[in-house]
N, C-alpha and C. Protein backbone atom coordinates (compact mmCIF):
# COMPACT_ATOMS: atom_id res chain seq x y z
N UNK A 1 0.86 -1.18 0.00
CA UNK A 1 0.00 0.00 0.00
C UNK A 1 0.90 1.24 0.00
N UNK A 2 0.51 2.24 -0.67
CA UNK A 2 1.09 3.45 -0.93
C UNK A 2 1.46 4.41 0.06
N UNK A 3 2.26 5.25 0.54
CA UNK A 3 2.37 5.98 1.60
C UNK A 3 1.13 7.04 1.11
N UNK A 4 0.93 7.08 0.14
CA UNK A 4 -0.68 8.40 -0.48
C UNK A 4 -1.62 7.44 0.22
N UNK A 5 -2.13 6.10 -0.12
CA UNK A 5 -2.84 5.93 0.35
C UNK A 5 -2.83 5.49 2.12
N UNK A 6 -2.44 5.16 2.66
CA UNK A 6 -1.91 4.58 4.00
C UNK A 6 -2.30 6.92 4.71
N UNK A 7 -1.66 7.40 4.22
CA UNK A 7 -2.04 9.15 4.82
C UNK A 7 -3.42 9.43 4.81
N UNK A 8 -3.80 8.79 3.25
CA UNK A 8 -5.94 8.74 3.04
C UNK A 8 -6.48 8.33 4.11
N UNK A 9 -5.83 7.03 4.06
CA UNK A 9 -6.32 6.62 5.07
C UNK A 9 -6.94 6.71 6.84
N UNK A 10 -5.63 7.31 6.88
CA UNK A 10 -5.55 7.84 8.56
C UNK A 10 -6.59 9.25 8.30
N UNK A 11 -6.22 10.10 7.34
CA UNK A 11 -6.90 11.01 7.17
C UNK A 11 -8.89 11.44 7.39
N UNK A 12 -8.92 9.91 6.33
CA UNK A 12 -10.07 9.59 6.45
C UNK A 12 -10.53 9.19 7.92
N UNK A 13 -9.97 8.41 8.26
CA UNK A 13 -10.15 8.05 10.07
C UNK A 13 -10.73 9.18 10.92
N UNK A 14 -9.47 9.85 11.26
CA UNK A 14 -9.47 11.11 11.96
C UNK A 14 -10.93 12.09 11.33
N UNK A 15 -10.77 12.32 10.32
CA UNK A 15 -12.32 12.57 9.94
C UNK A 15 -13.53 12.21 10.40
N UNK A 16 -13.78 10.80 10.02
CA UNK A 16 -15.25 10.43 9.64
C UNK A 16 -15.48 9.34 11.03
N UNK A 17 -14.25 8.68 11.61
CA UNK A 17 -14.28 8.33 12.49
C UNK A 17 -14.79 6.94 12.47
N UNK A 18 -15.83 6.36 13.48
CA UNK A 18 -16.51 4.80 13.39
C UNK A 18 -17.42 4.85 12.58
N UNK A 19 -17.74 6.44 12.02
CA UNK A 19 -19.13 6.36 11.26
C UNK A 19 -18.66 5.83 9.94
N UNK A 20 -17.42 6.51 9.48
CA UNK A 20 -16.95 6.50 8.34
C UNK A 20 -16.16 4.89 7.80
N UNK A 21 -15.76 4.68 9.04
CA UNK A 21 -15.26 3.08 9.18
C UNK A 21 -16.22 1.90 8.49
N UNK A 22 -17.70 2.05 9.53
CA UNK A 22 -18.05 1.29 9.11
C UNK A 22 -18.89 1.76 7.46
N UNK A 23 -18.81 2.99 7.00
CA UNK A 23 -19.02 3.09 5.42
C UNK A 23 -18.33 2.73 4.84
N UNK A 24 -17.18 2.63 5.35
CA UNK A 24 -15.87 2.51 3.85
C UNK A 24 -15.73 0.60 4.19
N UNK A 25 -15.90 -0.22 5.14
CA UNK A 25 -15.93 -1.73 5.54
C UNK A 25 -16.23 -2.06 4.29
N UNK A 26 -16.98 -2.29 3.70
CA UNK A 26 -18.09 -2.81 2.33
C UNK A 26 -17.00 -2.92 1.13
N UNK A 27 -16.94 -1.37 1.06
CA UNK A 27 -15.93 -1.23 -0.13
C UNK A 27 -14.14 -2.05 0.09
N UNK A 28 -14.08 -1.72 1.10
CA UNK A 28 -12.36 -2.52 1.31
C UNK A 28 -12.79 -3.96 1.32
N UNK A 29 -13.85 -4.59 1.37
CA UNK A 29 -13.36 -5.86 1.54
C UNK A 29 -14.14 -6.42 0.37
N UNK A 30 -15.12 -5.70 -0.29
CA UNK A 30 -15.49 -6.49 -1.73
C UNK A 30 -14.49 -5.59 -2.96
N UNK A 31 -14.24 -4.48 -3.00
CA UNK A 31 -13.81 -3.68 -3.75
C UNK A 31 -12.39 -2.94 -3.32
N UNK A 32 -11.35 -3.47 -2.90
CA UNK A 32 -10.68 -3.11 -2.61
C UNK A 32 -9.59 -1.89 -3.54
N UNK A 33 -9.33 -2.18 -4.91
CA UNK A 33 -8.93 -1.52 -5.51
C UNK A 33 -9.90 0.50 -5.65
N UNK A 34 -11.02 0.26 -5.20
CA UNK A 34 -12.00 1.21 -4.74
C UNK A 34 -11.25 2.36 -3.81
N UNK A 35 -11.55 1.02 -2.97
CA UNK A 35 -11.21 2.30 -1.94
C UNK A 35 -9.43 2.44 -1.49
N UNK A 36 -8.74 1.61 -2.41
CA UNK A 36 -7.29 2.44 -2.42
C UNK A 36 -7.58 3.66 -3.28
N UNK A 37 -8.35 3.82 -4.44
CA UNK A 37 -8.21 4.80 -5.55
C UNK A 37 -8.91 6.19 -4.67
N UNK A 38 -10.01 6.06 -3.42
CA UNK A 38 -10.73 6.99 -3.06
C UNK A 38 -9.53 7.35 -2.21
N UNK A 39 -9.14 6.49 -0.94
CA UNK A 39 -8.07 6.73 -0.44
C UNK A 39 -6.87 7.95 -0.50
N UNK A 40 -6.14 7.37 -1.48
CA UNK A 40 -5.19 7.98 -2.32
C UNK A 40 -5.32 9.10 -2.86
N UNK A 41 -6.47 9.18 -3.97
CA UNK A 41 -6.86 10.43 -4.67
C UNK A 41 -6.77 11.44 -3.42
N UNK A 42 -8.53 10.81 -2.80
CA UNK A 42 -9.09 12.19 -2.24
C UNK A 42 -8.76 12.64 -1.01
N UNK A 43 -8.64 11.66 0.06
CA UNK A 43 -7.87 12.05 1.16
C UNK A 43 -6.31 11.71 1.35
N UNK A 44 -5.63 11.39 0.73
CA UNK A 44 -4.28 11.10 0.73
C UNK A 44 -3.69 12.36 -0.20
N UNK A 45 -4.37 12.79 -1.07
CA UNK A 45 -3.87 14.32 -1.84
C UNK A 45 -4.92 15.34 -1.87
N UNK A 46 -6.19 15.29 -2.38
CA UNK A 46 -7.06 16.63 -2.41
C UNK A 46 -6.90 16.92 -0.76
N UNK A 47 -7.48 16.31 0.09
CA UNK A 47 -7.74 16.96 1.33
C UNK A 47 -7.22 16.94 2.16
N UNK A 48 -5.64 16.58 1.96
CA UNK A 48 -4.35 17.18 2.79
C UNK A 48 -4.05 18.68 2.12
N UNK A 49 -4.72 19.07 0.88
CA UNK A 49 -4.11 20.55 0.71
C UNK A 49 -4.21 21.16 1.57
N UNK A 50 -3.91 22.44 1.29
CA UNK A 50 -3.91 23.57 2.82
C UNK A 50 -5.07 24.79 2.14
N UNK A 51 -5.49 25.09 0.91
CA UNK A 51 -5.75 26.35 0.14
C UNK A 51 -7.26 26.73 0.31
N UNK A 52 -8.17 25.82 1.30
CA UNK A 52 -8.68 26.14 1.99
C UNK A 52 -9.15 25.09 3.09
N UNK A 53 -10.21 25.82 4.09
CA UNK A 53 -10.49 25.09 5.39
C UNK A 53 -11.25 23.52 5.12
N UNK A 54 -11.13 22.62 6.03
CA UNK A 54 -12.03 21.38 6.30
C UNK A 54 -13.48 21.94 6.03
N UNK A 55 -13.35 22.81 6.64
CA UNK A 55 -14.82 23.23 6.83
C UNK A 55 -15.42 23.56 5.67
N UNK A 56 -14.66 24.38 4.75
CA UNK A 56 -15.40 24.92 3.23
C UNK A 56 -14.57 23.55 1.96
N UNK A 57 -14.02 22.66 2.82
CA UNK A 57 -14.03 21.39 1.63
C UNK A 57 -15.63 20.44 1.96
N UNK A 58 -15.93 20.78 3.42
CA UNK A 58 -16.83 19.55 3.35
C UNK A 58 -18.19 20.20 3.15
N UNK A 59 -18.17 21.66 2.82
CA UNK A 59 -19.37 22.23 2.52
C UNK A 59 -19.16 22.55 1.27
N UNK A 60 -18.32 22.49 0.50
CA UNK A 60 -18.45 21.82 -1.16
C UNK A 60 -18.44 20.68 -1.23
N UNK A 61 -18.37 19.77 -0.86
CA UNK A 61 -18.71 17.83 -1.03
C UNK A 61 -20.07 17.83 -0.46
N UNK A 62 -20.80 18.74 0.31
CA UNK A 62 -22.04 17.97 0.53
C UNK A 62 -22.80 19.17 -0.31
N UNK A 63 -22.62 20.17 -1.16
CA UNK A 63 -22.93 20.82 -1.85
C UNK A 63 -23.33 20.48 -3.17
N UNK A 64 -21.89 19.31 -3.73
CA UNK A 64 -21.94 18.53 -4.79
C UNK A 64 -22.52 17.65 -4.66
N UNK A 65 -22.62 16.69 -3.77
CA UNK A 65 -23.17 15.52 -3.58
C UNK A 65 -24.68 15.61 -3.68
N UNK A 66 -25.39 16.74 -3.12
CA UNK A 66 -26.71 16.86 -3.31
C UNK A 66 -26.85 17.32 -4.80
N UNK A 67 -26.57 18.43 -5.13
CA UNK A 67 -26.47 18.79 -6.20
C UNK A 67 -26.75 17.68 -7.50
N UNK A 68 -25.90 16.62 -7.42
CA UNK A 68 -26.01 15.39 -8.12
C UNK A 68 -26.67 14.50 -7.79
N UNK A 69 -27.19 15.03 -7.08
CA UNK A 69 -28.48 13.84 -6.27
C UNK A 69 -28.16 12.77 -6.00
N UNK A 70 -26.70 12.85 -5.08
CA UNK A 70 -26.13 11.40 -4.83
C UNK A 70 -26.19 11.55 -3.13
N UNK A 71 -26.85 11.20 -2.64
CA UNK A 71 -27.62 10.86 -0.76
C UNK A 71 -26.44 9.74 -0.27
N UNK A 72 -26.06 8.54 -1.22
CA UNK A 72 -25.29 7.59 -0.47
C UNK A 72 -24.54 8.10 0.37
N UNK A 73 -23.75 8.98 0.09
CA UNK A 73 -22.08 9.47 0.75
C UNK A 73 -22.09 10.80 1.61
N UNK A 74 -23.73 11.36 1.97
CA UNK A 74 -23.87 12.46 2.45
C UNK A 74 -23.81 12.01 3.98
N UNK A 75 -24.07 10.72 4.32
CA UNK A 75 -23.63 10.59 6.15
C UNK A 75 -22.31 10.84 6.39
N UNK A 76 -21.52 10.23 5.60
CA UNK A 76 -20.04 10.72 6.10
C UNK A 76 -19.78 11.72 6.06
N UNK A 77 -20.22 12.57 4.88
CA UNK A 77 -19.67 13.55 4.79
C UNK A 77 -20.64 14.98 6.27
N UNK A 78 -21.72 14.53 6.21
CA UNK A 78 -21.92 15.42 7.42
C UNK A 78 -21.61 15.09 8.62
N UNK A 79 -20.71 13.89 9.04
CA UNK A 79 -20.00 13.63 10.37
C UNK A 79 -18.90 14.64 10.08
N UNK A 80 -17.85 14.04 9.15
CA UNK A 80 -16.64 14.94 8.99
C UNK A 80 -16.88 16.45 8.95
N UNK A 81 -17.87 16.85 8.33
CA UNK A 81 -18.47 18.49 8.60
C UNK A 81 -18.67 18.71 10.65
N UNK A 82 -19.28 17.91 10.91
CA UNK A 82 -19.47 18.41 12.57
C UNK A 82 -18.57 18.09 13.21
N UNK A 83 -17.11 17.19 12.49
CA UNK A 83 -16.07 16.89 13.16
C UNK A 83 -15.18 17.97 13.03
N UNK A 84 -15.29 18.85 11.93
CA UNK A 84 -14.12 19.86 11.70
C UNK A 84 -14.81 21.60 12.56
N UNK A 85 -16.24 21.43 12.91
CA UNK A 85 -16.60 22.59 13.52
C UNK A 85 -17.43 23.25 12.70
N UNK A 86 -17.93 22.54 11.76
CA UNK A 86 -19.64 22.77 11.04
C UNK A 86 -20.79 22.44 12.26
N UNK A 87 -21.88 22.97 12.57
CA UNK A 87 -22.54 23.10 13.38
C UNK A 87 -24.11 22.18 12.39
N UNK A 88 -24.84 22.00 13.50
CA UNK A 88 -26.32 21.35 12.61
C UNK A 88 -26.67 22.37 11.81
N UNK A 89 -26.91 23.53 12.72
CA UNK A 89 -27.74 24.65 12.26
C UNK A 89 -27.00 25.51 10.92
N UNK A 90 -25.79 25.33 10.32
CA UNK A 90 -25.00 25.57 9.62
C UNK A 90 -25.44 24.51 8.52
N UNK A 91 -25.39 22.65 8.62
CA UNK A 91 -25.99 22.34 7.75
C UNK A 91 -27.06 22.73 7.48
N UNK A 92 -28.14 22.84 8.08
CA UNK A 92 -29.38 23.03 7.89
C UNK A 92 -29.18 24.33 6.95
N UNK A 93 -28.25 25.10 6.79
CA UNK A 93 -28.66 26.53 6.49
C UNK A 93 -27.78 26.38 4.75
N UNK A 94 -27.26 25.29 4.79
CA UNK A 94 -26.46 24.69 3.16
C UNK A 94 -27.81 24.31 3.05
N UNK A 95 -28.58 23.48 3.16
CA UNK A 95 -29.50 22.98 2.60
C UNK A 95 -30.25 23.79 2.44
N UNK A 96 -30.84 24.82 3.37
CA UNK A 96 -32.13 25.76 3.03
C UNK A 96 -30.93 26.77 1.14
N UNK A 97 -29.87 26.71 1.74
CA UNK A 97 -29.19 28.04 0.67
C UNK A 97 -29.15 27.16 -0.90
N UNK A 98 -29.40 25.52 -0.59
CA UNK A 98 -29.70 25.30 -1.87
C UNK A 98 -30.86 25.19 -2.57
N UNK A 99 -31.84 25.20 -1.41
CA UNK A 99 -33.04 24.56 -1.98
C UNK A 99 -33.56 25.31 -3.82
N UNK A 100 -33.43 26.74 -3.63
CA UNK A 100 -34.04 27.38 -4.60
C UNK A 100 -33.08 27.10 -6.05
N UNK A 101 -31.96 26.16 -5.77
CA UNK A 101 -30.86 25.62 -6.87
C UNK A 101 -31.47 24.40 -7.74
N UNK A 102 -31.41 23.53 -6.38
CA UNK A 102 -31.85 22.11 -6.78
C UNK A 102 -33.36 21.61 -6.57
N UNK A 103 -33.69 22.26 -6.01
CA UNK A 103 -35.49 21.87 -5.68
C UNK A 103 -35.74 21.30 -4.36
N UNK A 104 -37.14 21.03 -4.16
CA UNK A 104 -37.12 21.03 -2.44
C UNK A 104 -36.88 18.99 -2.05
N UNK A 105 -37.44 18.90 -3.29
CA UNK A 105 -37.10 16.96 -2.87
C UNK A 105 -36.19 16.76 -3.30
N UNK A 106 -34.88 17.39 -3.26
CA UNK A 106 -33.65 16.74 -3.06
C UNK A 106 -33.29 17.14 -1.86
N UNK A 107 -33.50 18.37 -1.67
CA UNK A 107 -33.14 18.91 -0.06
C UNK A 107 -33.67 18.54 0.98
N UNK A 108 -35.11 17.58 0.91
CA UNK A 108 -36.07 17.03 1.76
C UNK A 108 -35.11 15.83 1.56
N UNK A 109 -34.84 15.59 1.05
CA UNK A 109 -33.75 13.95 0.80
C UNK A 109 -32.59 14.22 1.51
N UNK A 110 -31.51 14.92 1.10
CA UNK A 110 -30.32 15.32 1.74
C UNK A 110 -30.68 15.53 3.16
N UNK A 111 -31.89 16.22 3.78
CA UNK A 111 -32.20 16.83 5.20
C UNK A 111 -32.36 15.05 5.78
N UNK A 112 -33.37 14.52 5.15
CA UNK A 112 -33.84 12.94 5.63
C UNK A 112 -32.41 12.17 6.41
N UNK A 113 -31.45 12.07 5.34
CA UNK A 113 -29.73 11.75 5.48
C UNK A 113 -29.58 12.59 6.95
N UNK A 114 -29.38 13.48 6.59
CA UNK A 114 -28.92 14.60 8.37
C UNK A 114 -29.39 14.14 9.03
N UNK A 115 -30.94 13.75 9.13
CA UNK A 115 -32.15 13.51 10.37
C UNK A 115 -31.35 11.72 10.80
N UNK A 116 -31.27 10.57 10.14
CA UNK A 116 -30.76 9.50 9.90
C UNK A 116 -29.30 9.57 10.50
N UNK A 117 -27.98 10.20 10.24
CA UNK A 117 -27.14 10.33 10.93
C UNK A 117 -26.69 10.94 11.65
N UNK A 118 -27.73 11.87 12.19
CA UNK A 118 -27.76 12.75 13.75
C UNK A 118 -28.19 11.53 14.38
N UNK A 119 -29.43 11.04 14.36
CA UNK A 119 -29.82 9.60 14.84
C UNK A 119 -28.76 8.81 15.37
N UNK A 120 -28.02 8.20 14.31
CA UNK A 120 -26.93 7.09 14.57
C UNK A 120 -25.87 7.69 15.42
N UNK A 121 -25.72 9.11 15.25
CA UNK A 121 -24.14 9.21 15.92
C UNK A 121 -24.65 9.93 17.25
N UNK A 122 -25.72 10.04 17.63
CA UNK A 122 -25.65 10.64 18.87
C UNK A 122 -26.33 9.64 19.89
């Protein structure tokens, strides 16, 4: 394993934590080449940069992620948001600032996700 990915790795850890653990379980052990490539790429190089905060990387990933109407990957990513010092009421206020972008049933979807892993992690 790569020292890029093996840094993703920890990276990812310290992030997303047991929540993120048990998301990424699935992929490392049926798909392993997966999640070296997510690894590596995204937390082993994009999100060790420095050029801006945790905070405004994980409020563009859950920006995009809704945006594309992709819900799978929005639990992790709103742990790692309340792990770096994103607040609920801060998500809540990405979602209200997109609604008039993307429409209200994706944001009623993305919010559902928040409601679901506030649930689990508290």
């Amino acid at each position: 394993m790569s020292e890029q990915v093996v840094q993703g790795l920890e990276r990812f850890a310290n992030l997303s934590g047991e929540y993120g653990a048990k998301a990424l379980a699935p992929i490392k052990e049926h798909f392993p080449e997966l999640a070296e490539f997510i690894m590596g790429t995204a937390y082993g190089d994009i999100f060790q940069r420095t050029s801006i905060s945790d905070q405004w990387k994980e409020v563009a990933v859950i920006s995009s992620l809704i945006t594309q109407g992709q819900f799978e990957q929005l639990g992790v990513h709103y742990v790692m948001a309340l792990r770096v010092g994103v607040t609920v009421e801060e998500l809540k206020g990405i979602l209200l600032h997109l609604a008039p972008c993307v429409g209200a049933p994706r944001i009623i979807s993305a919010f559902n996700v928040l409601l679901s892993t506030l649930d689990e992690i508290q």
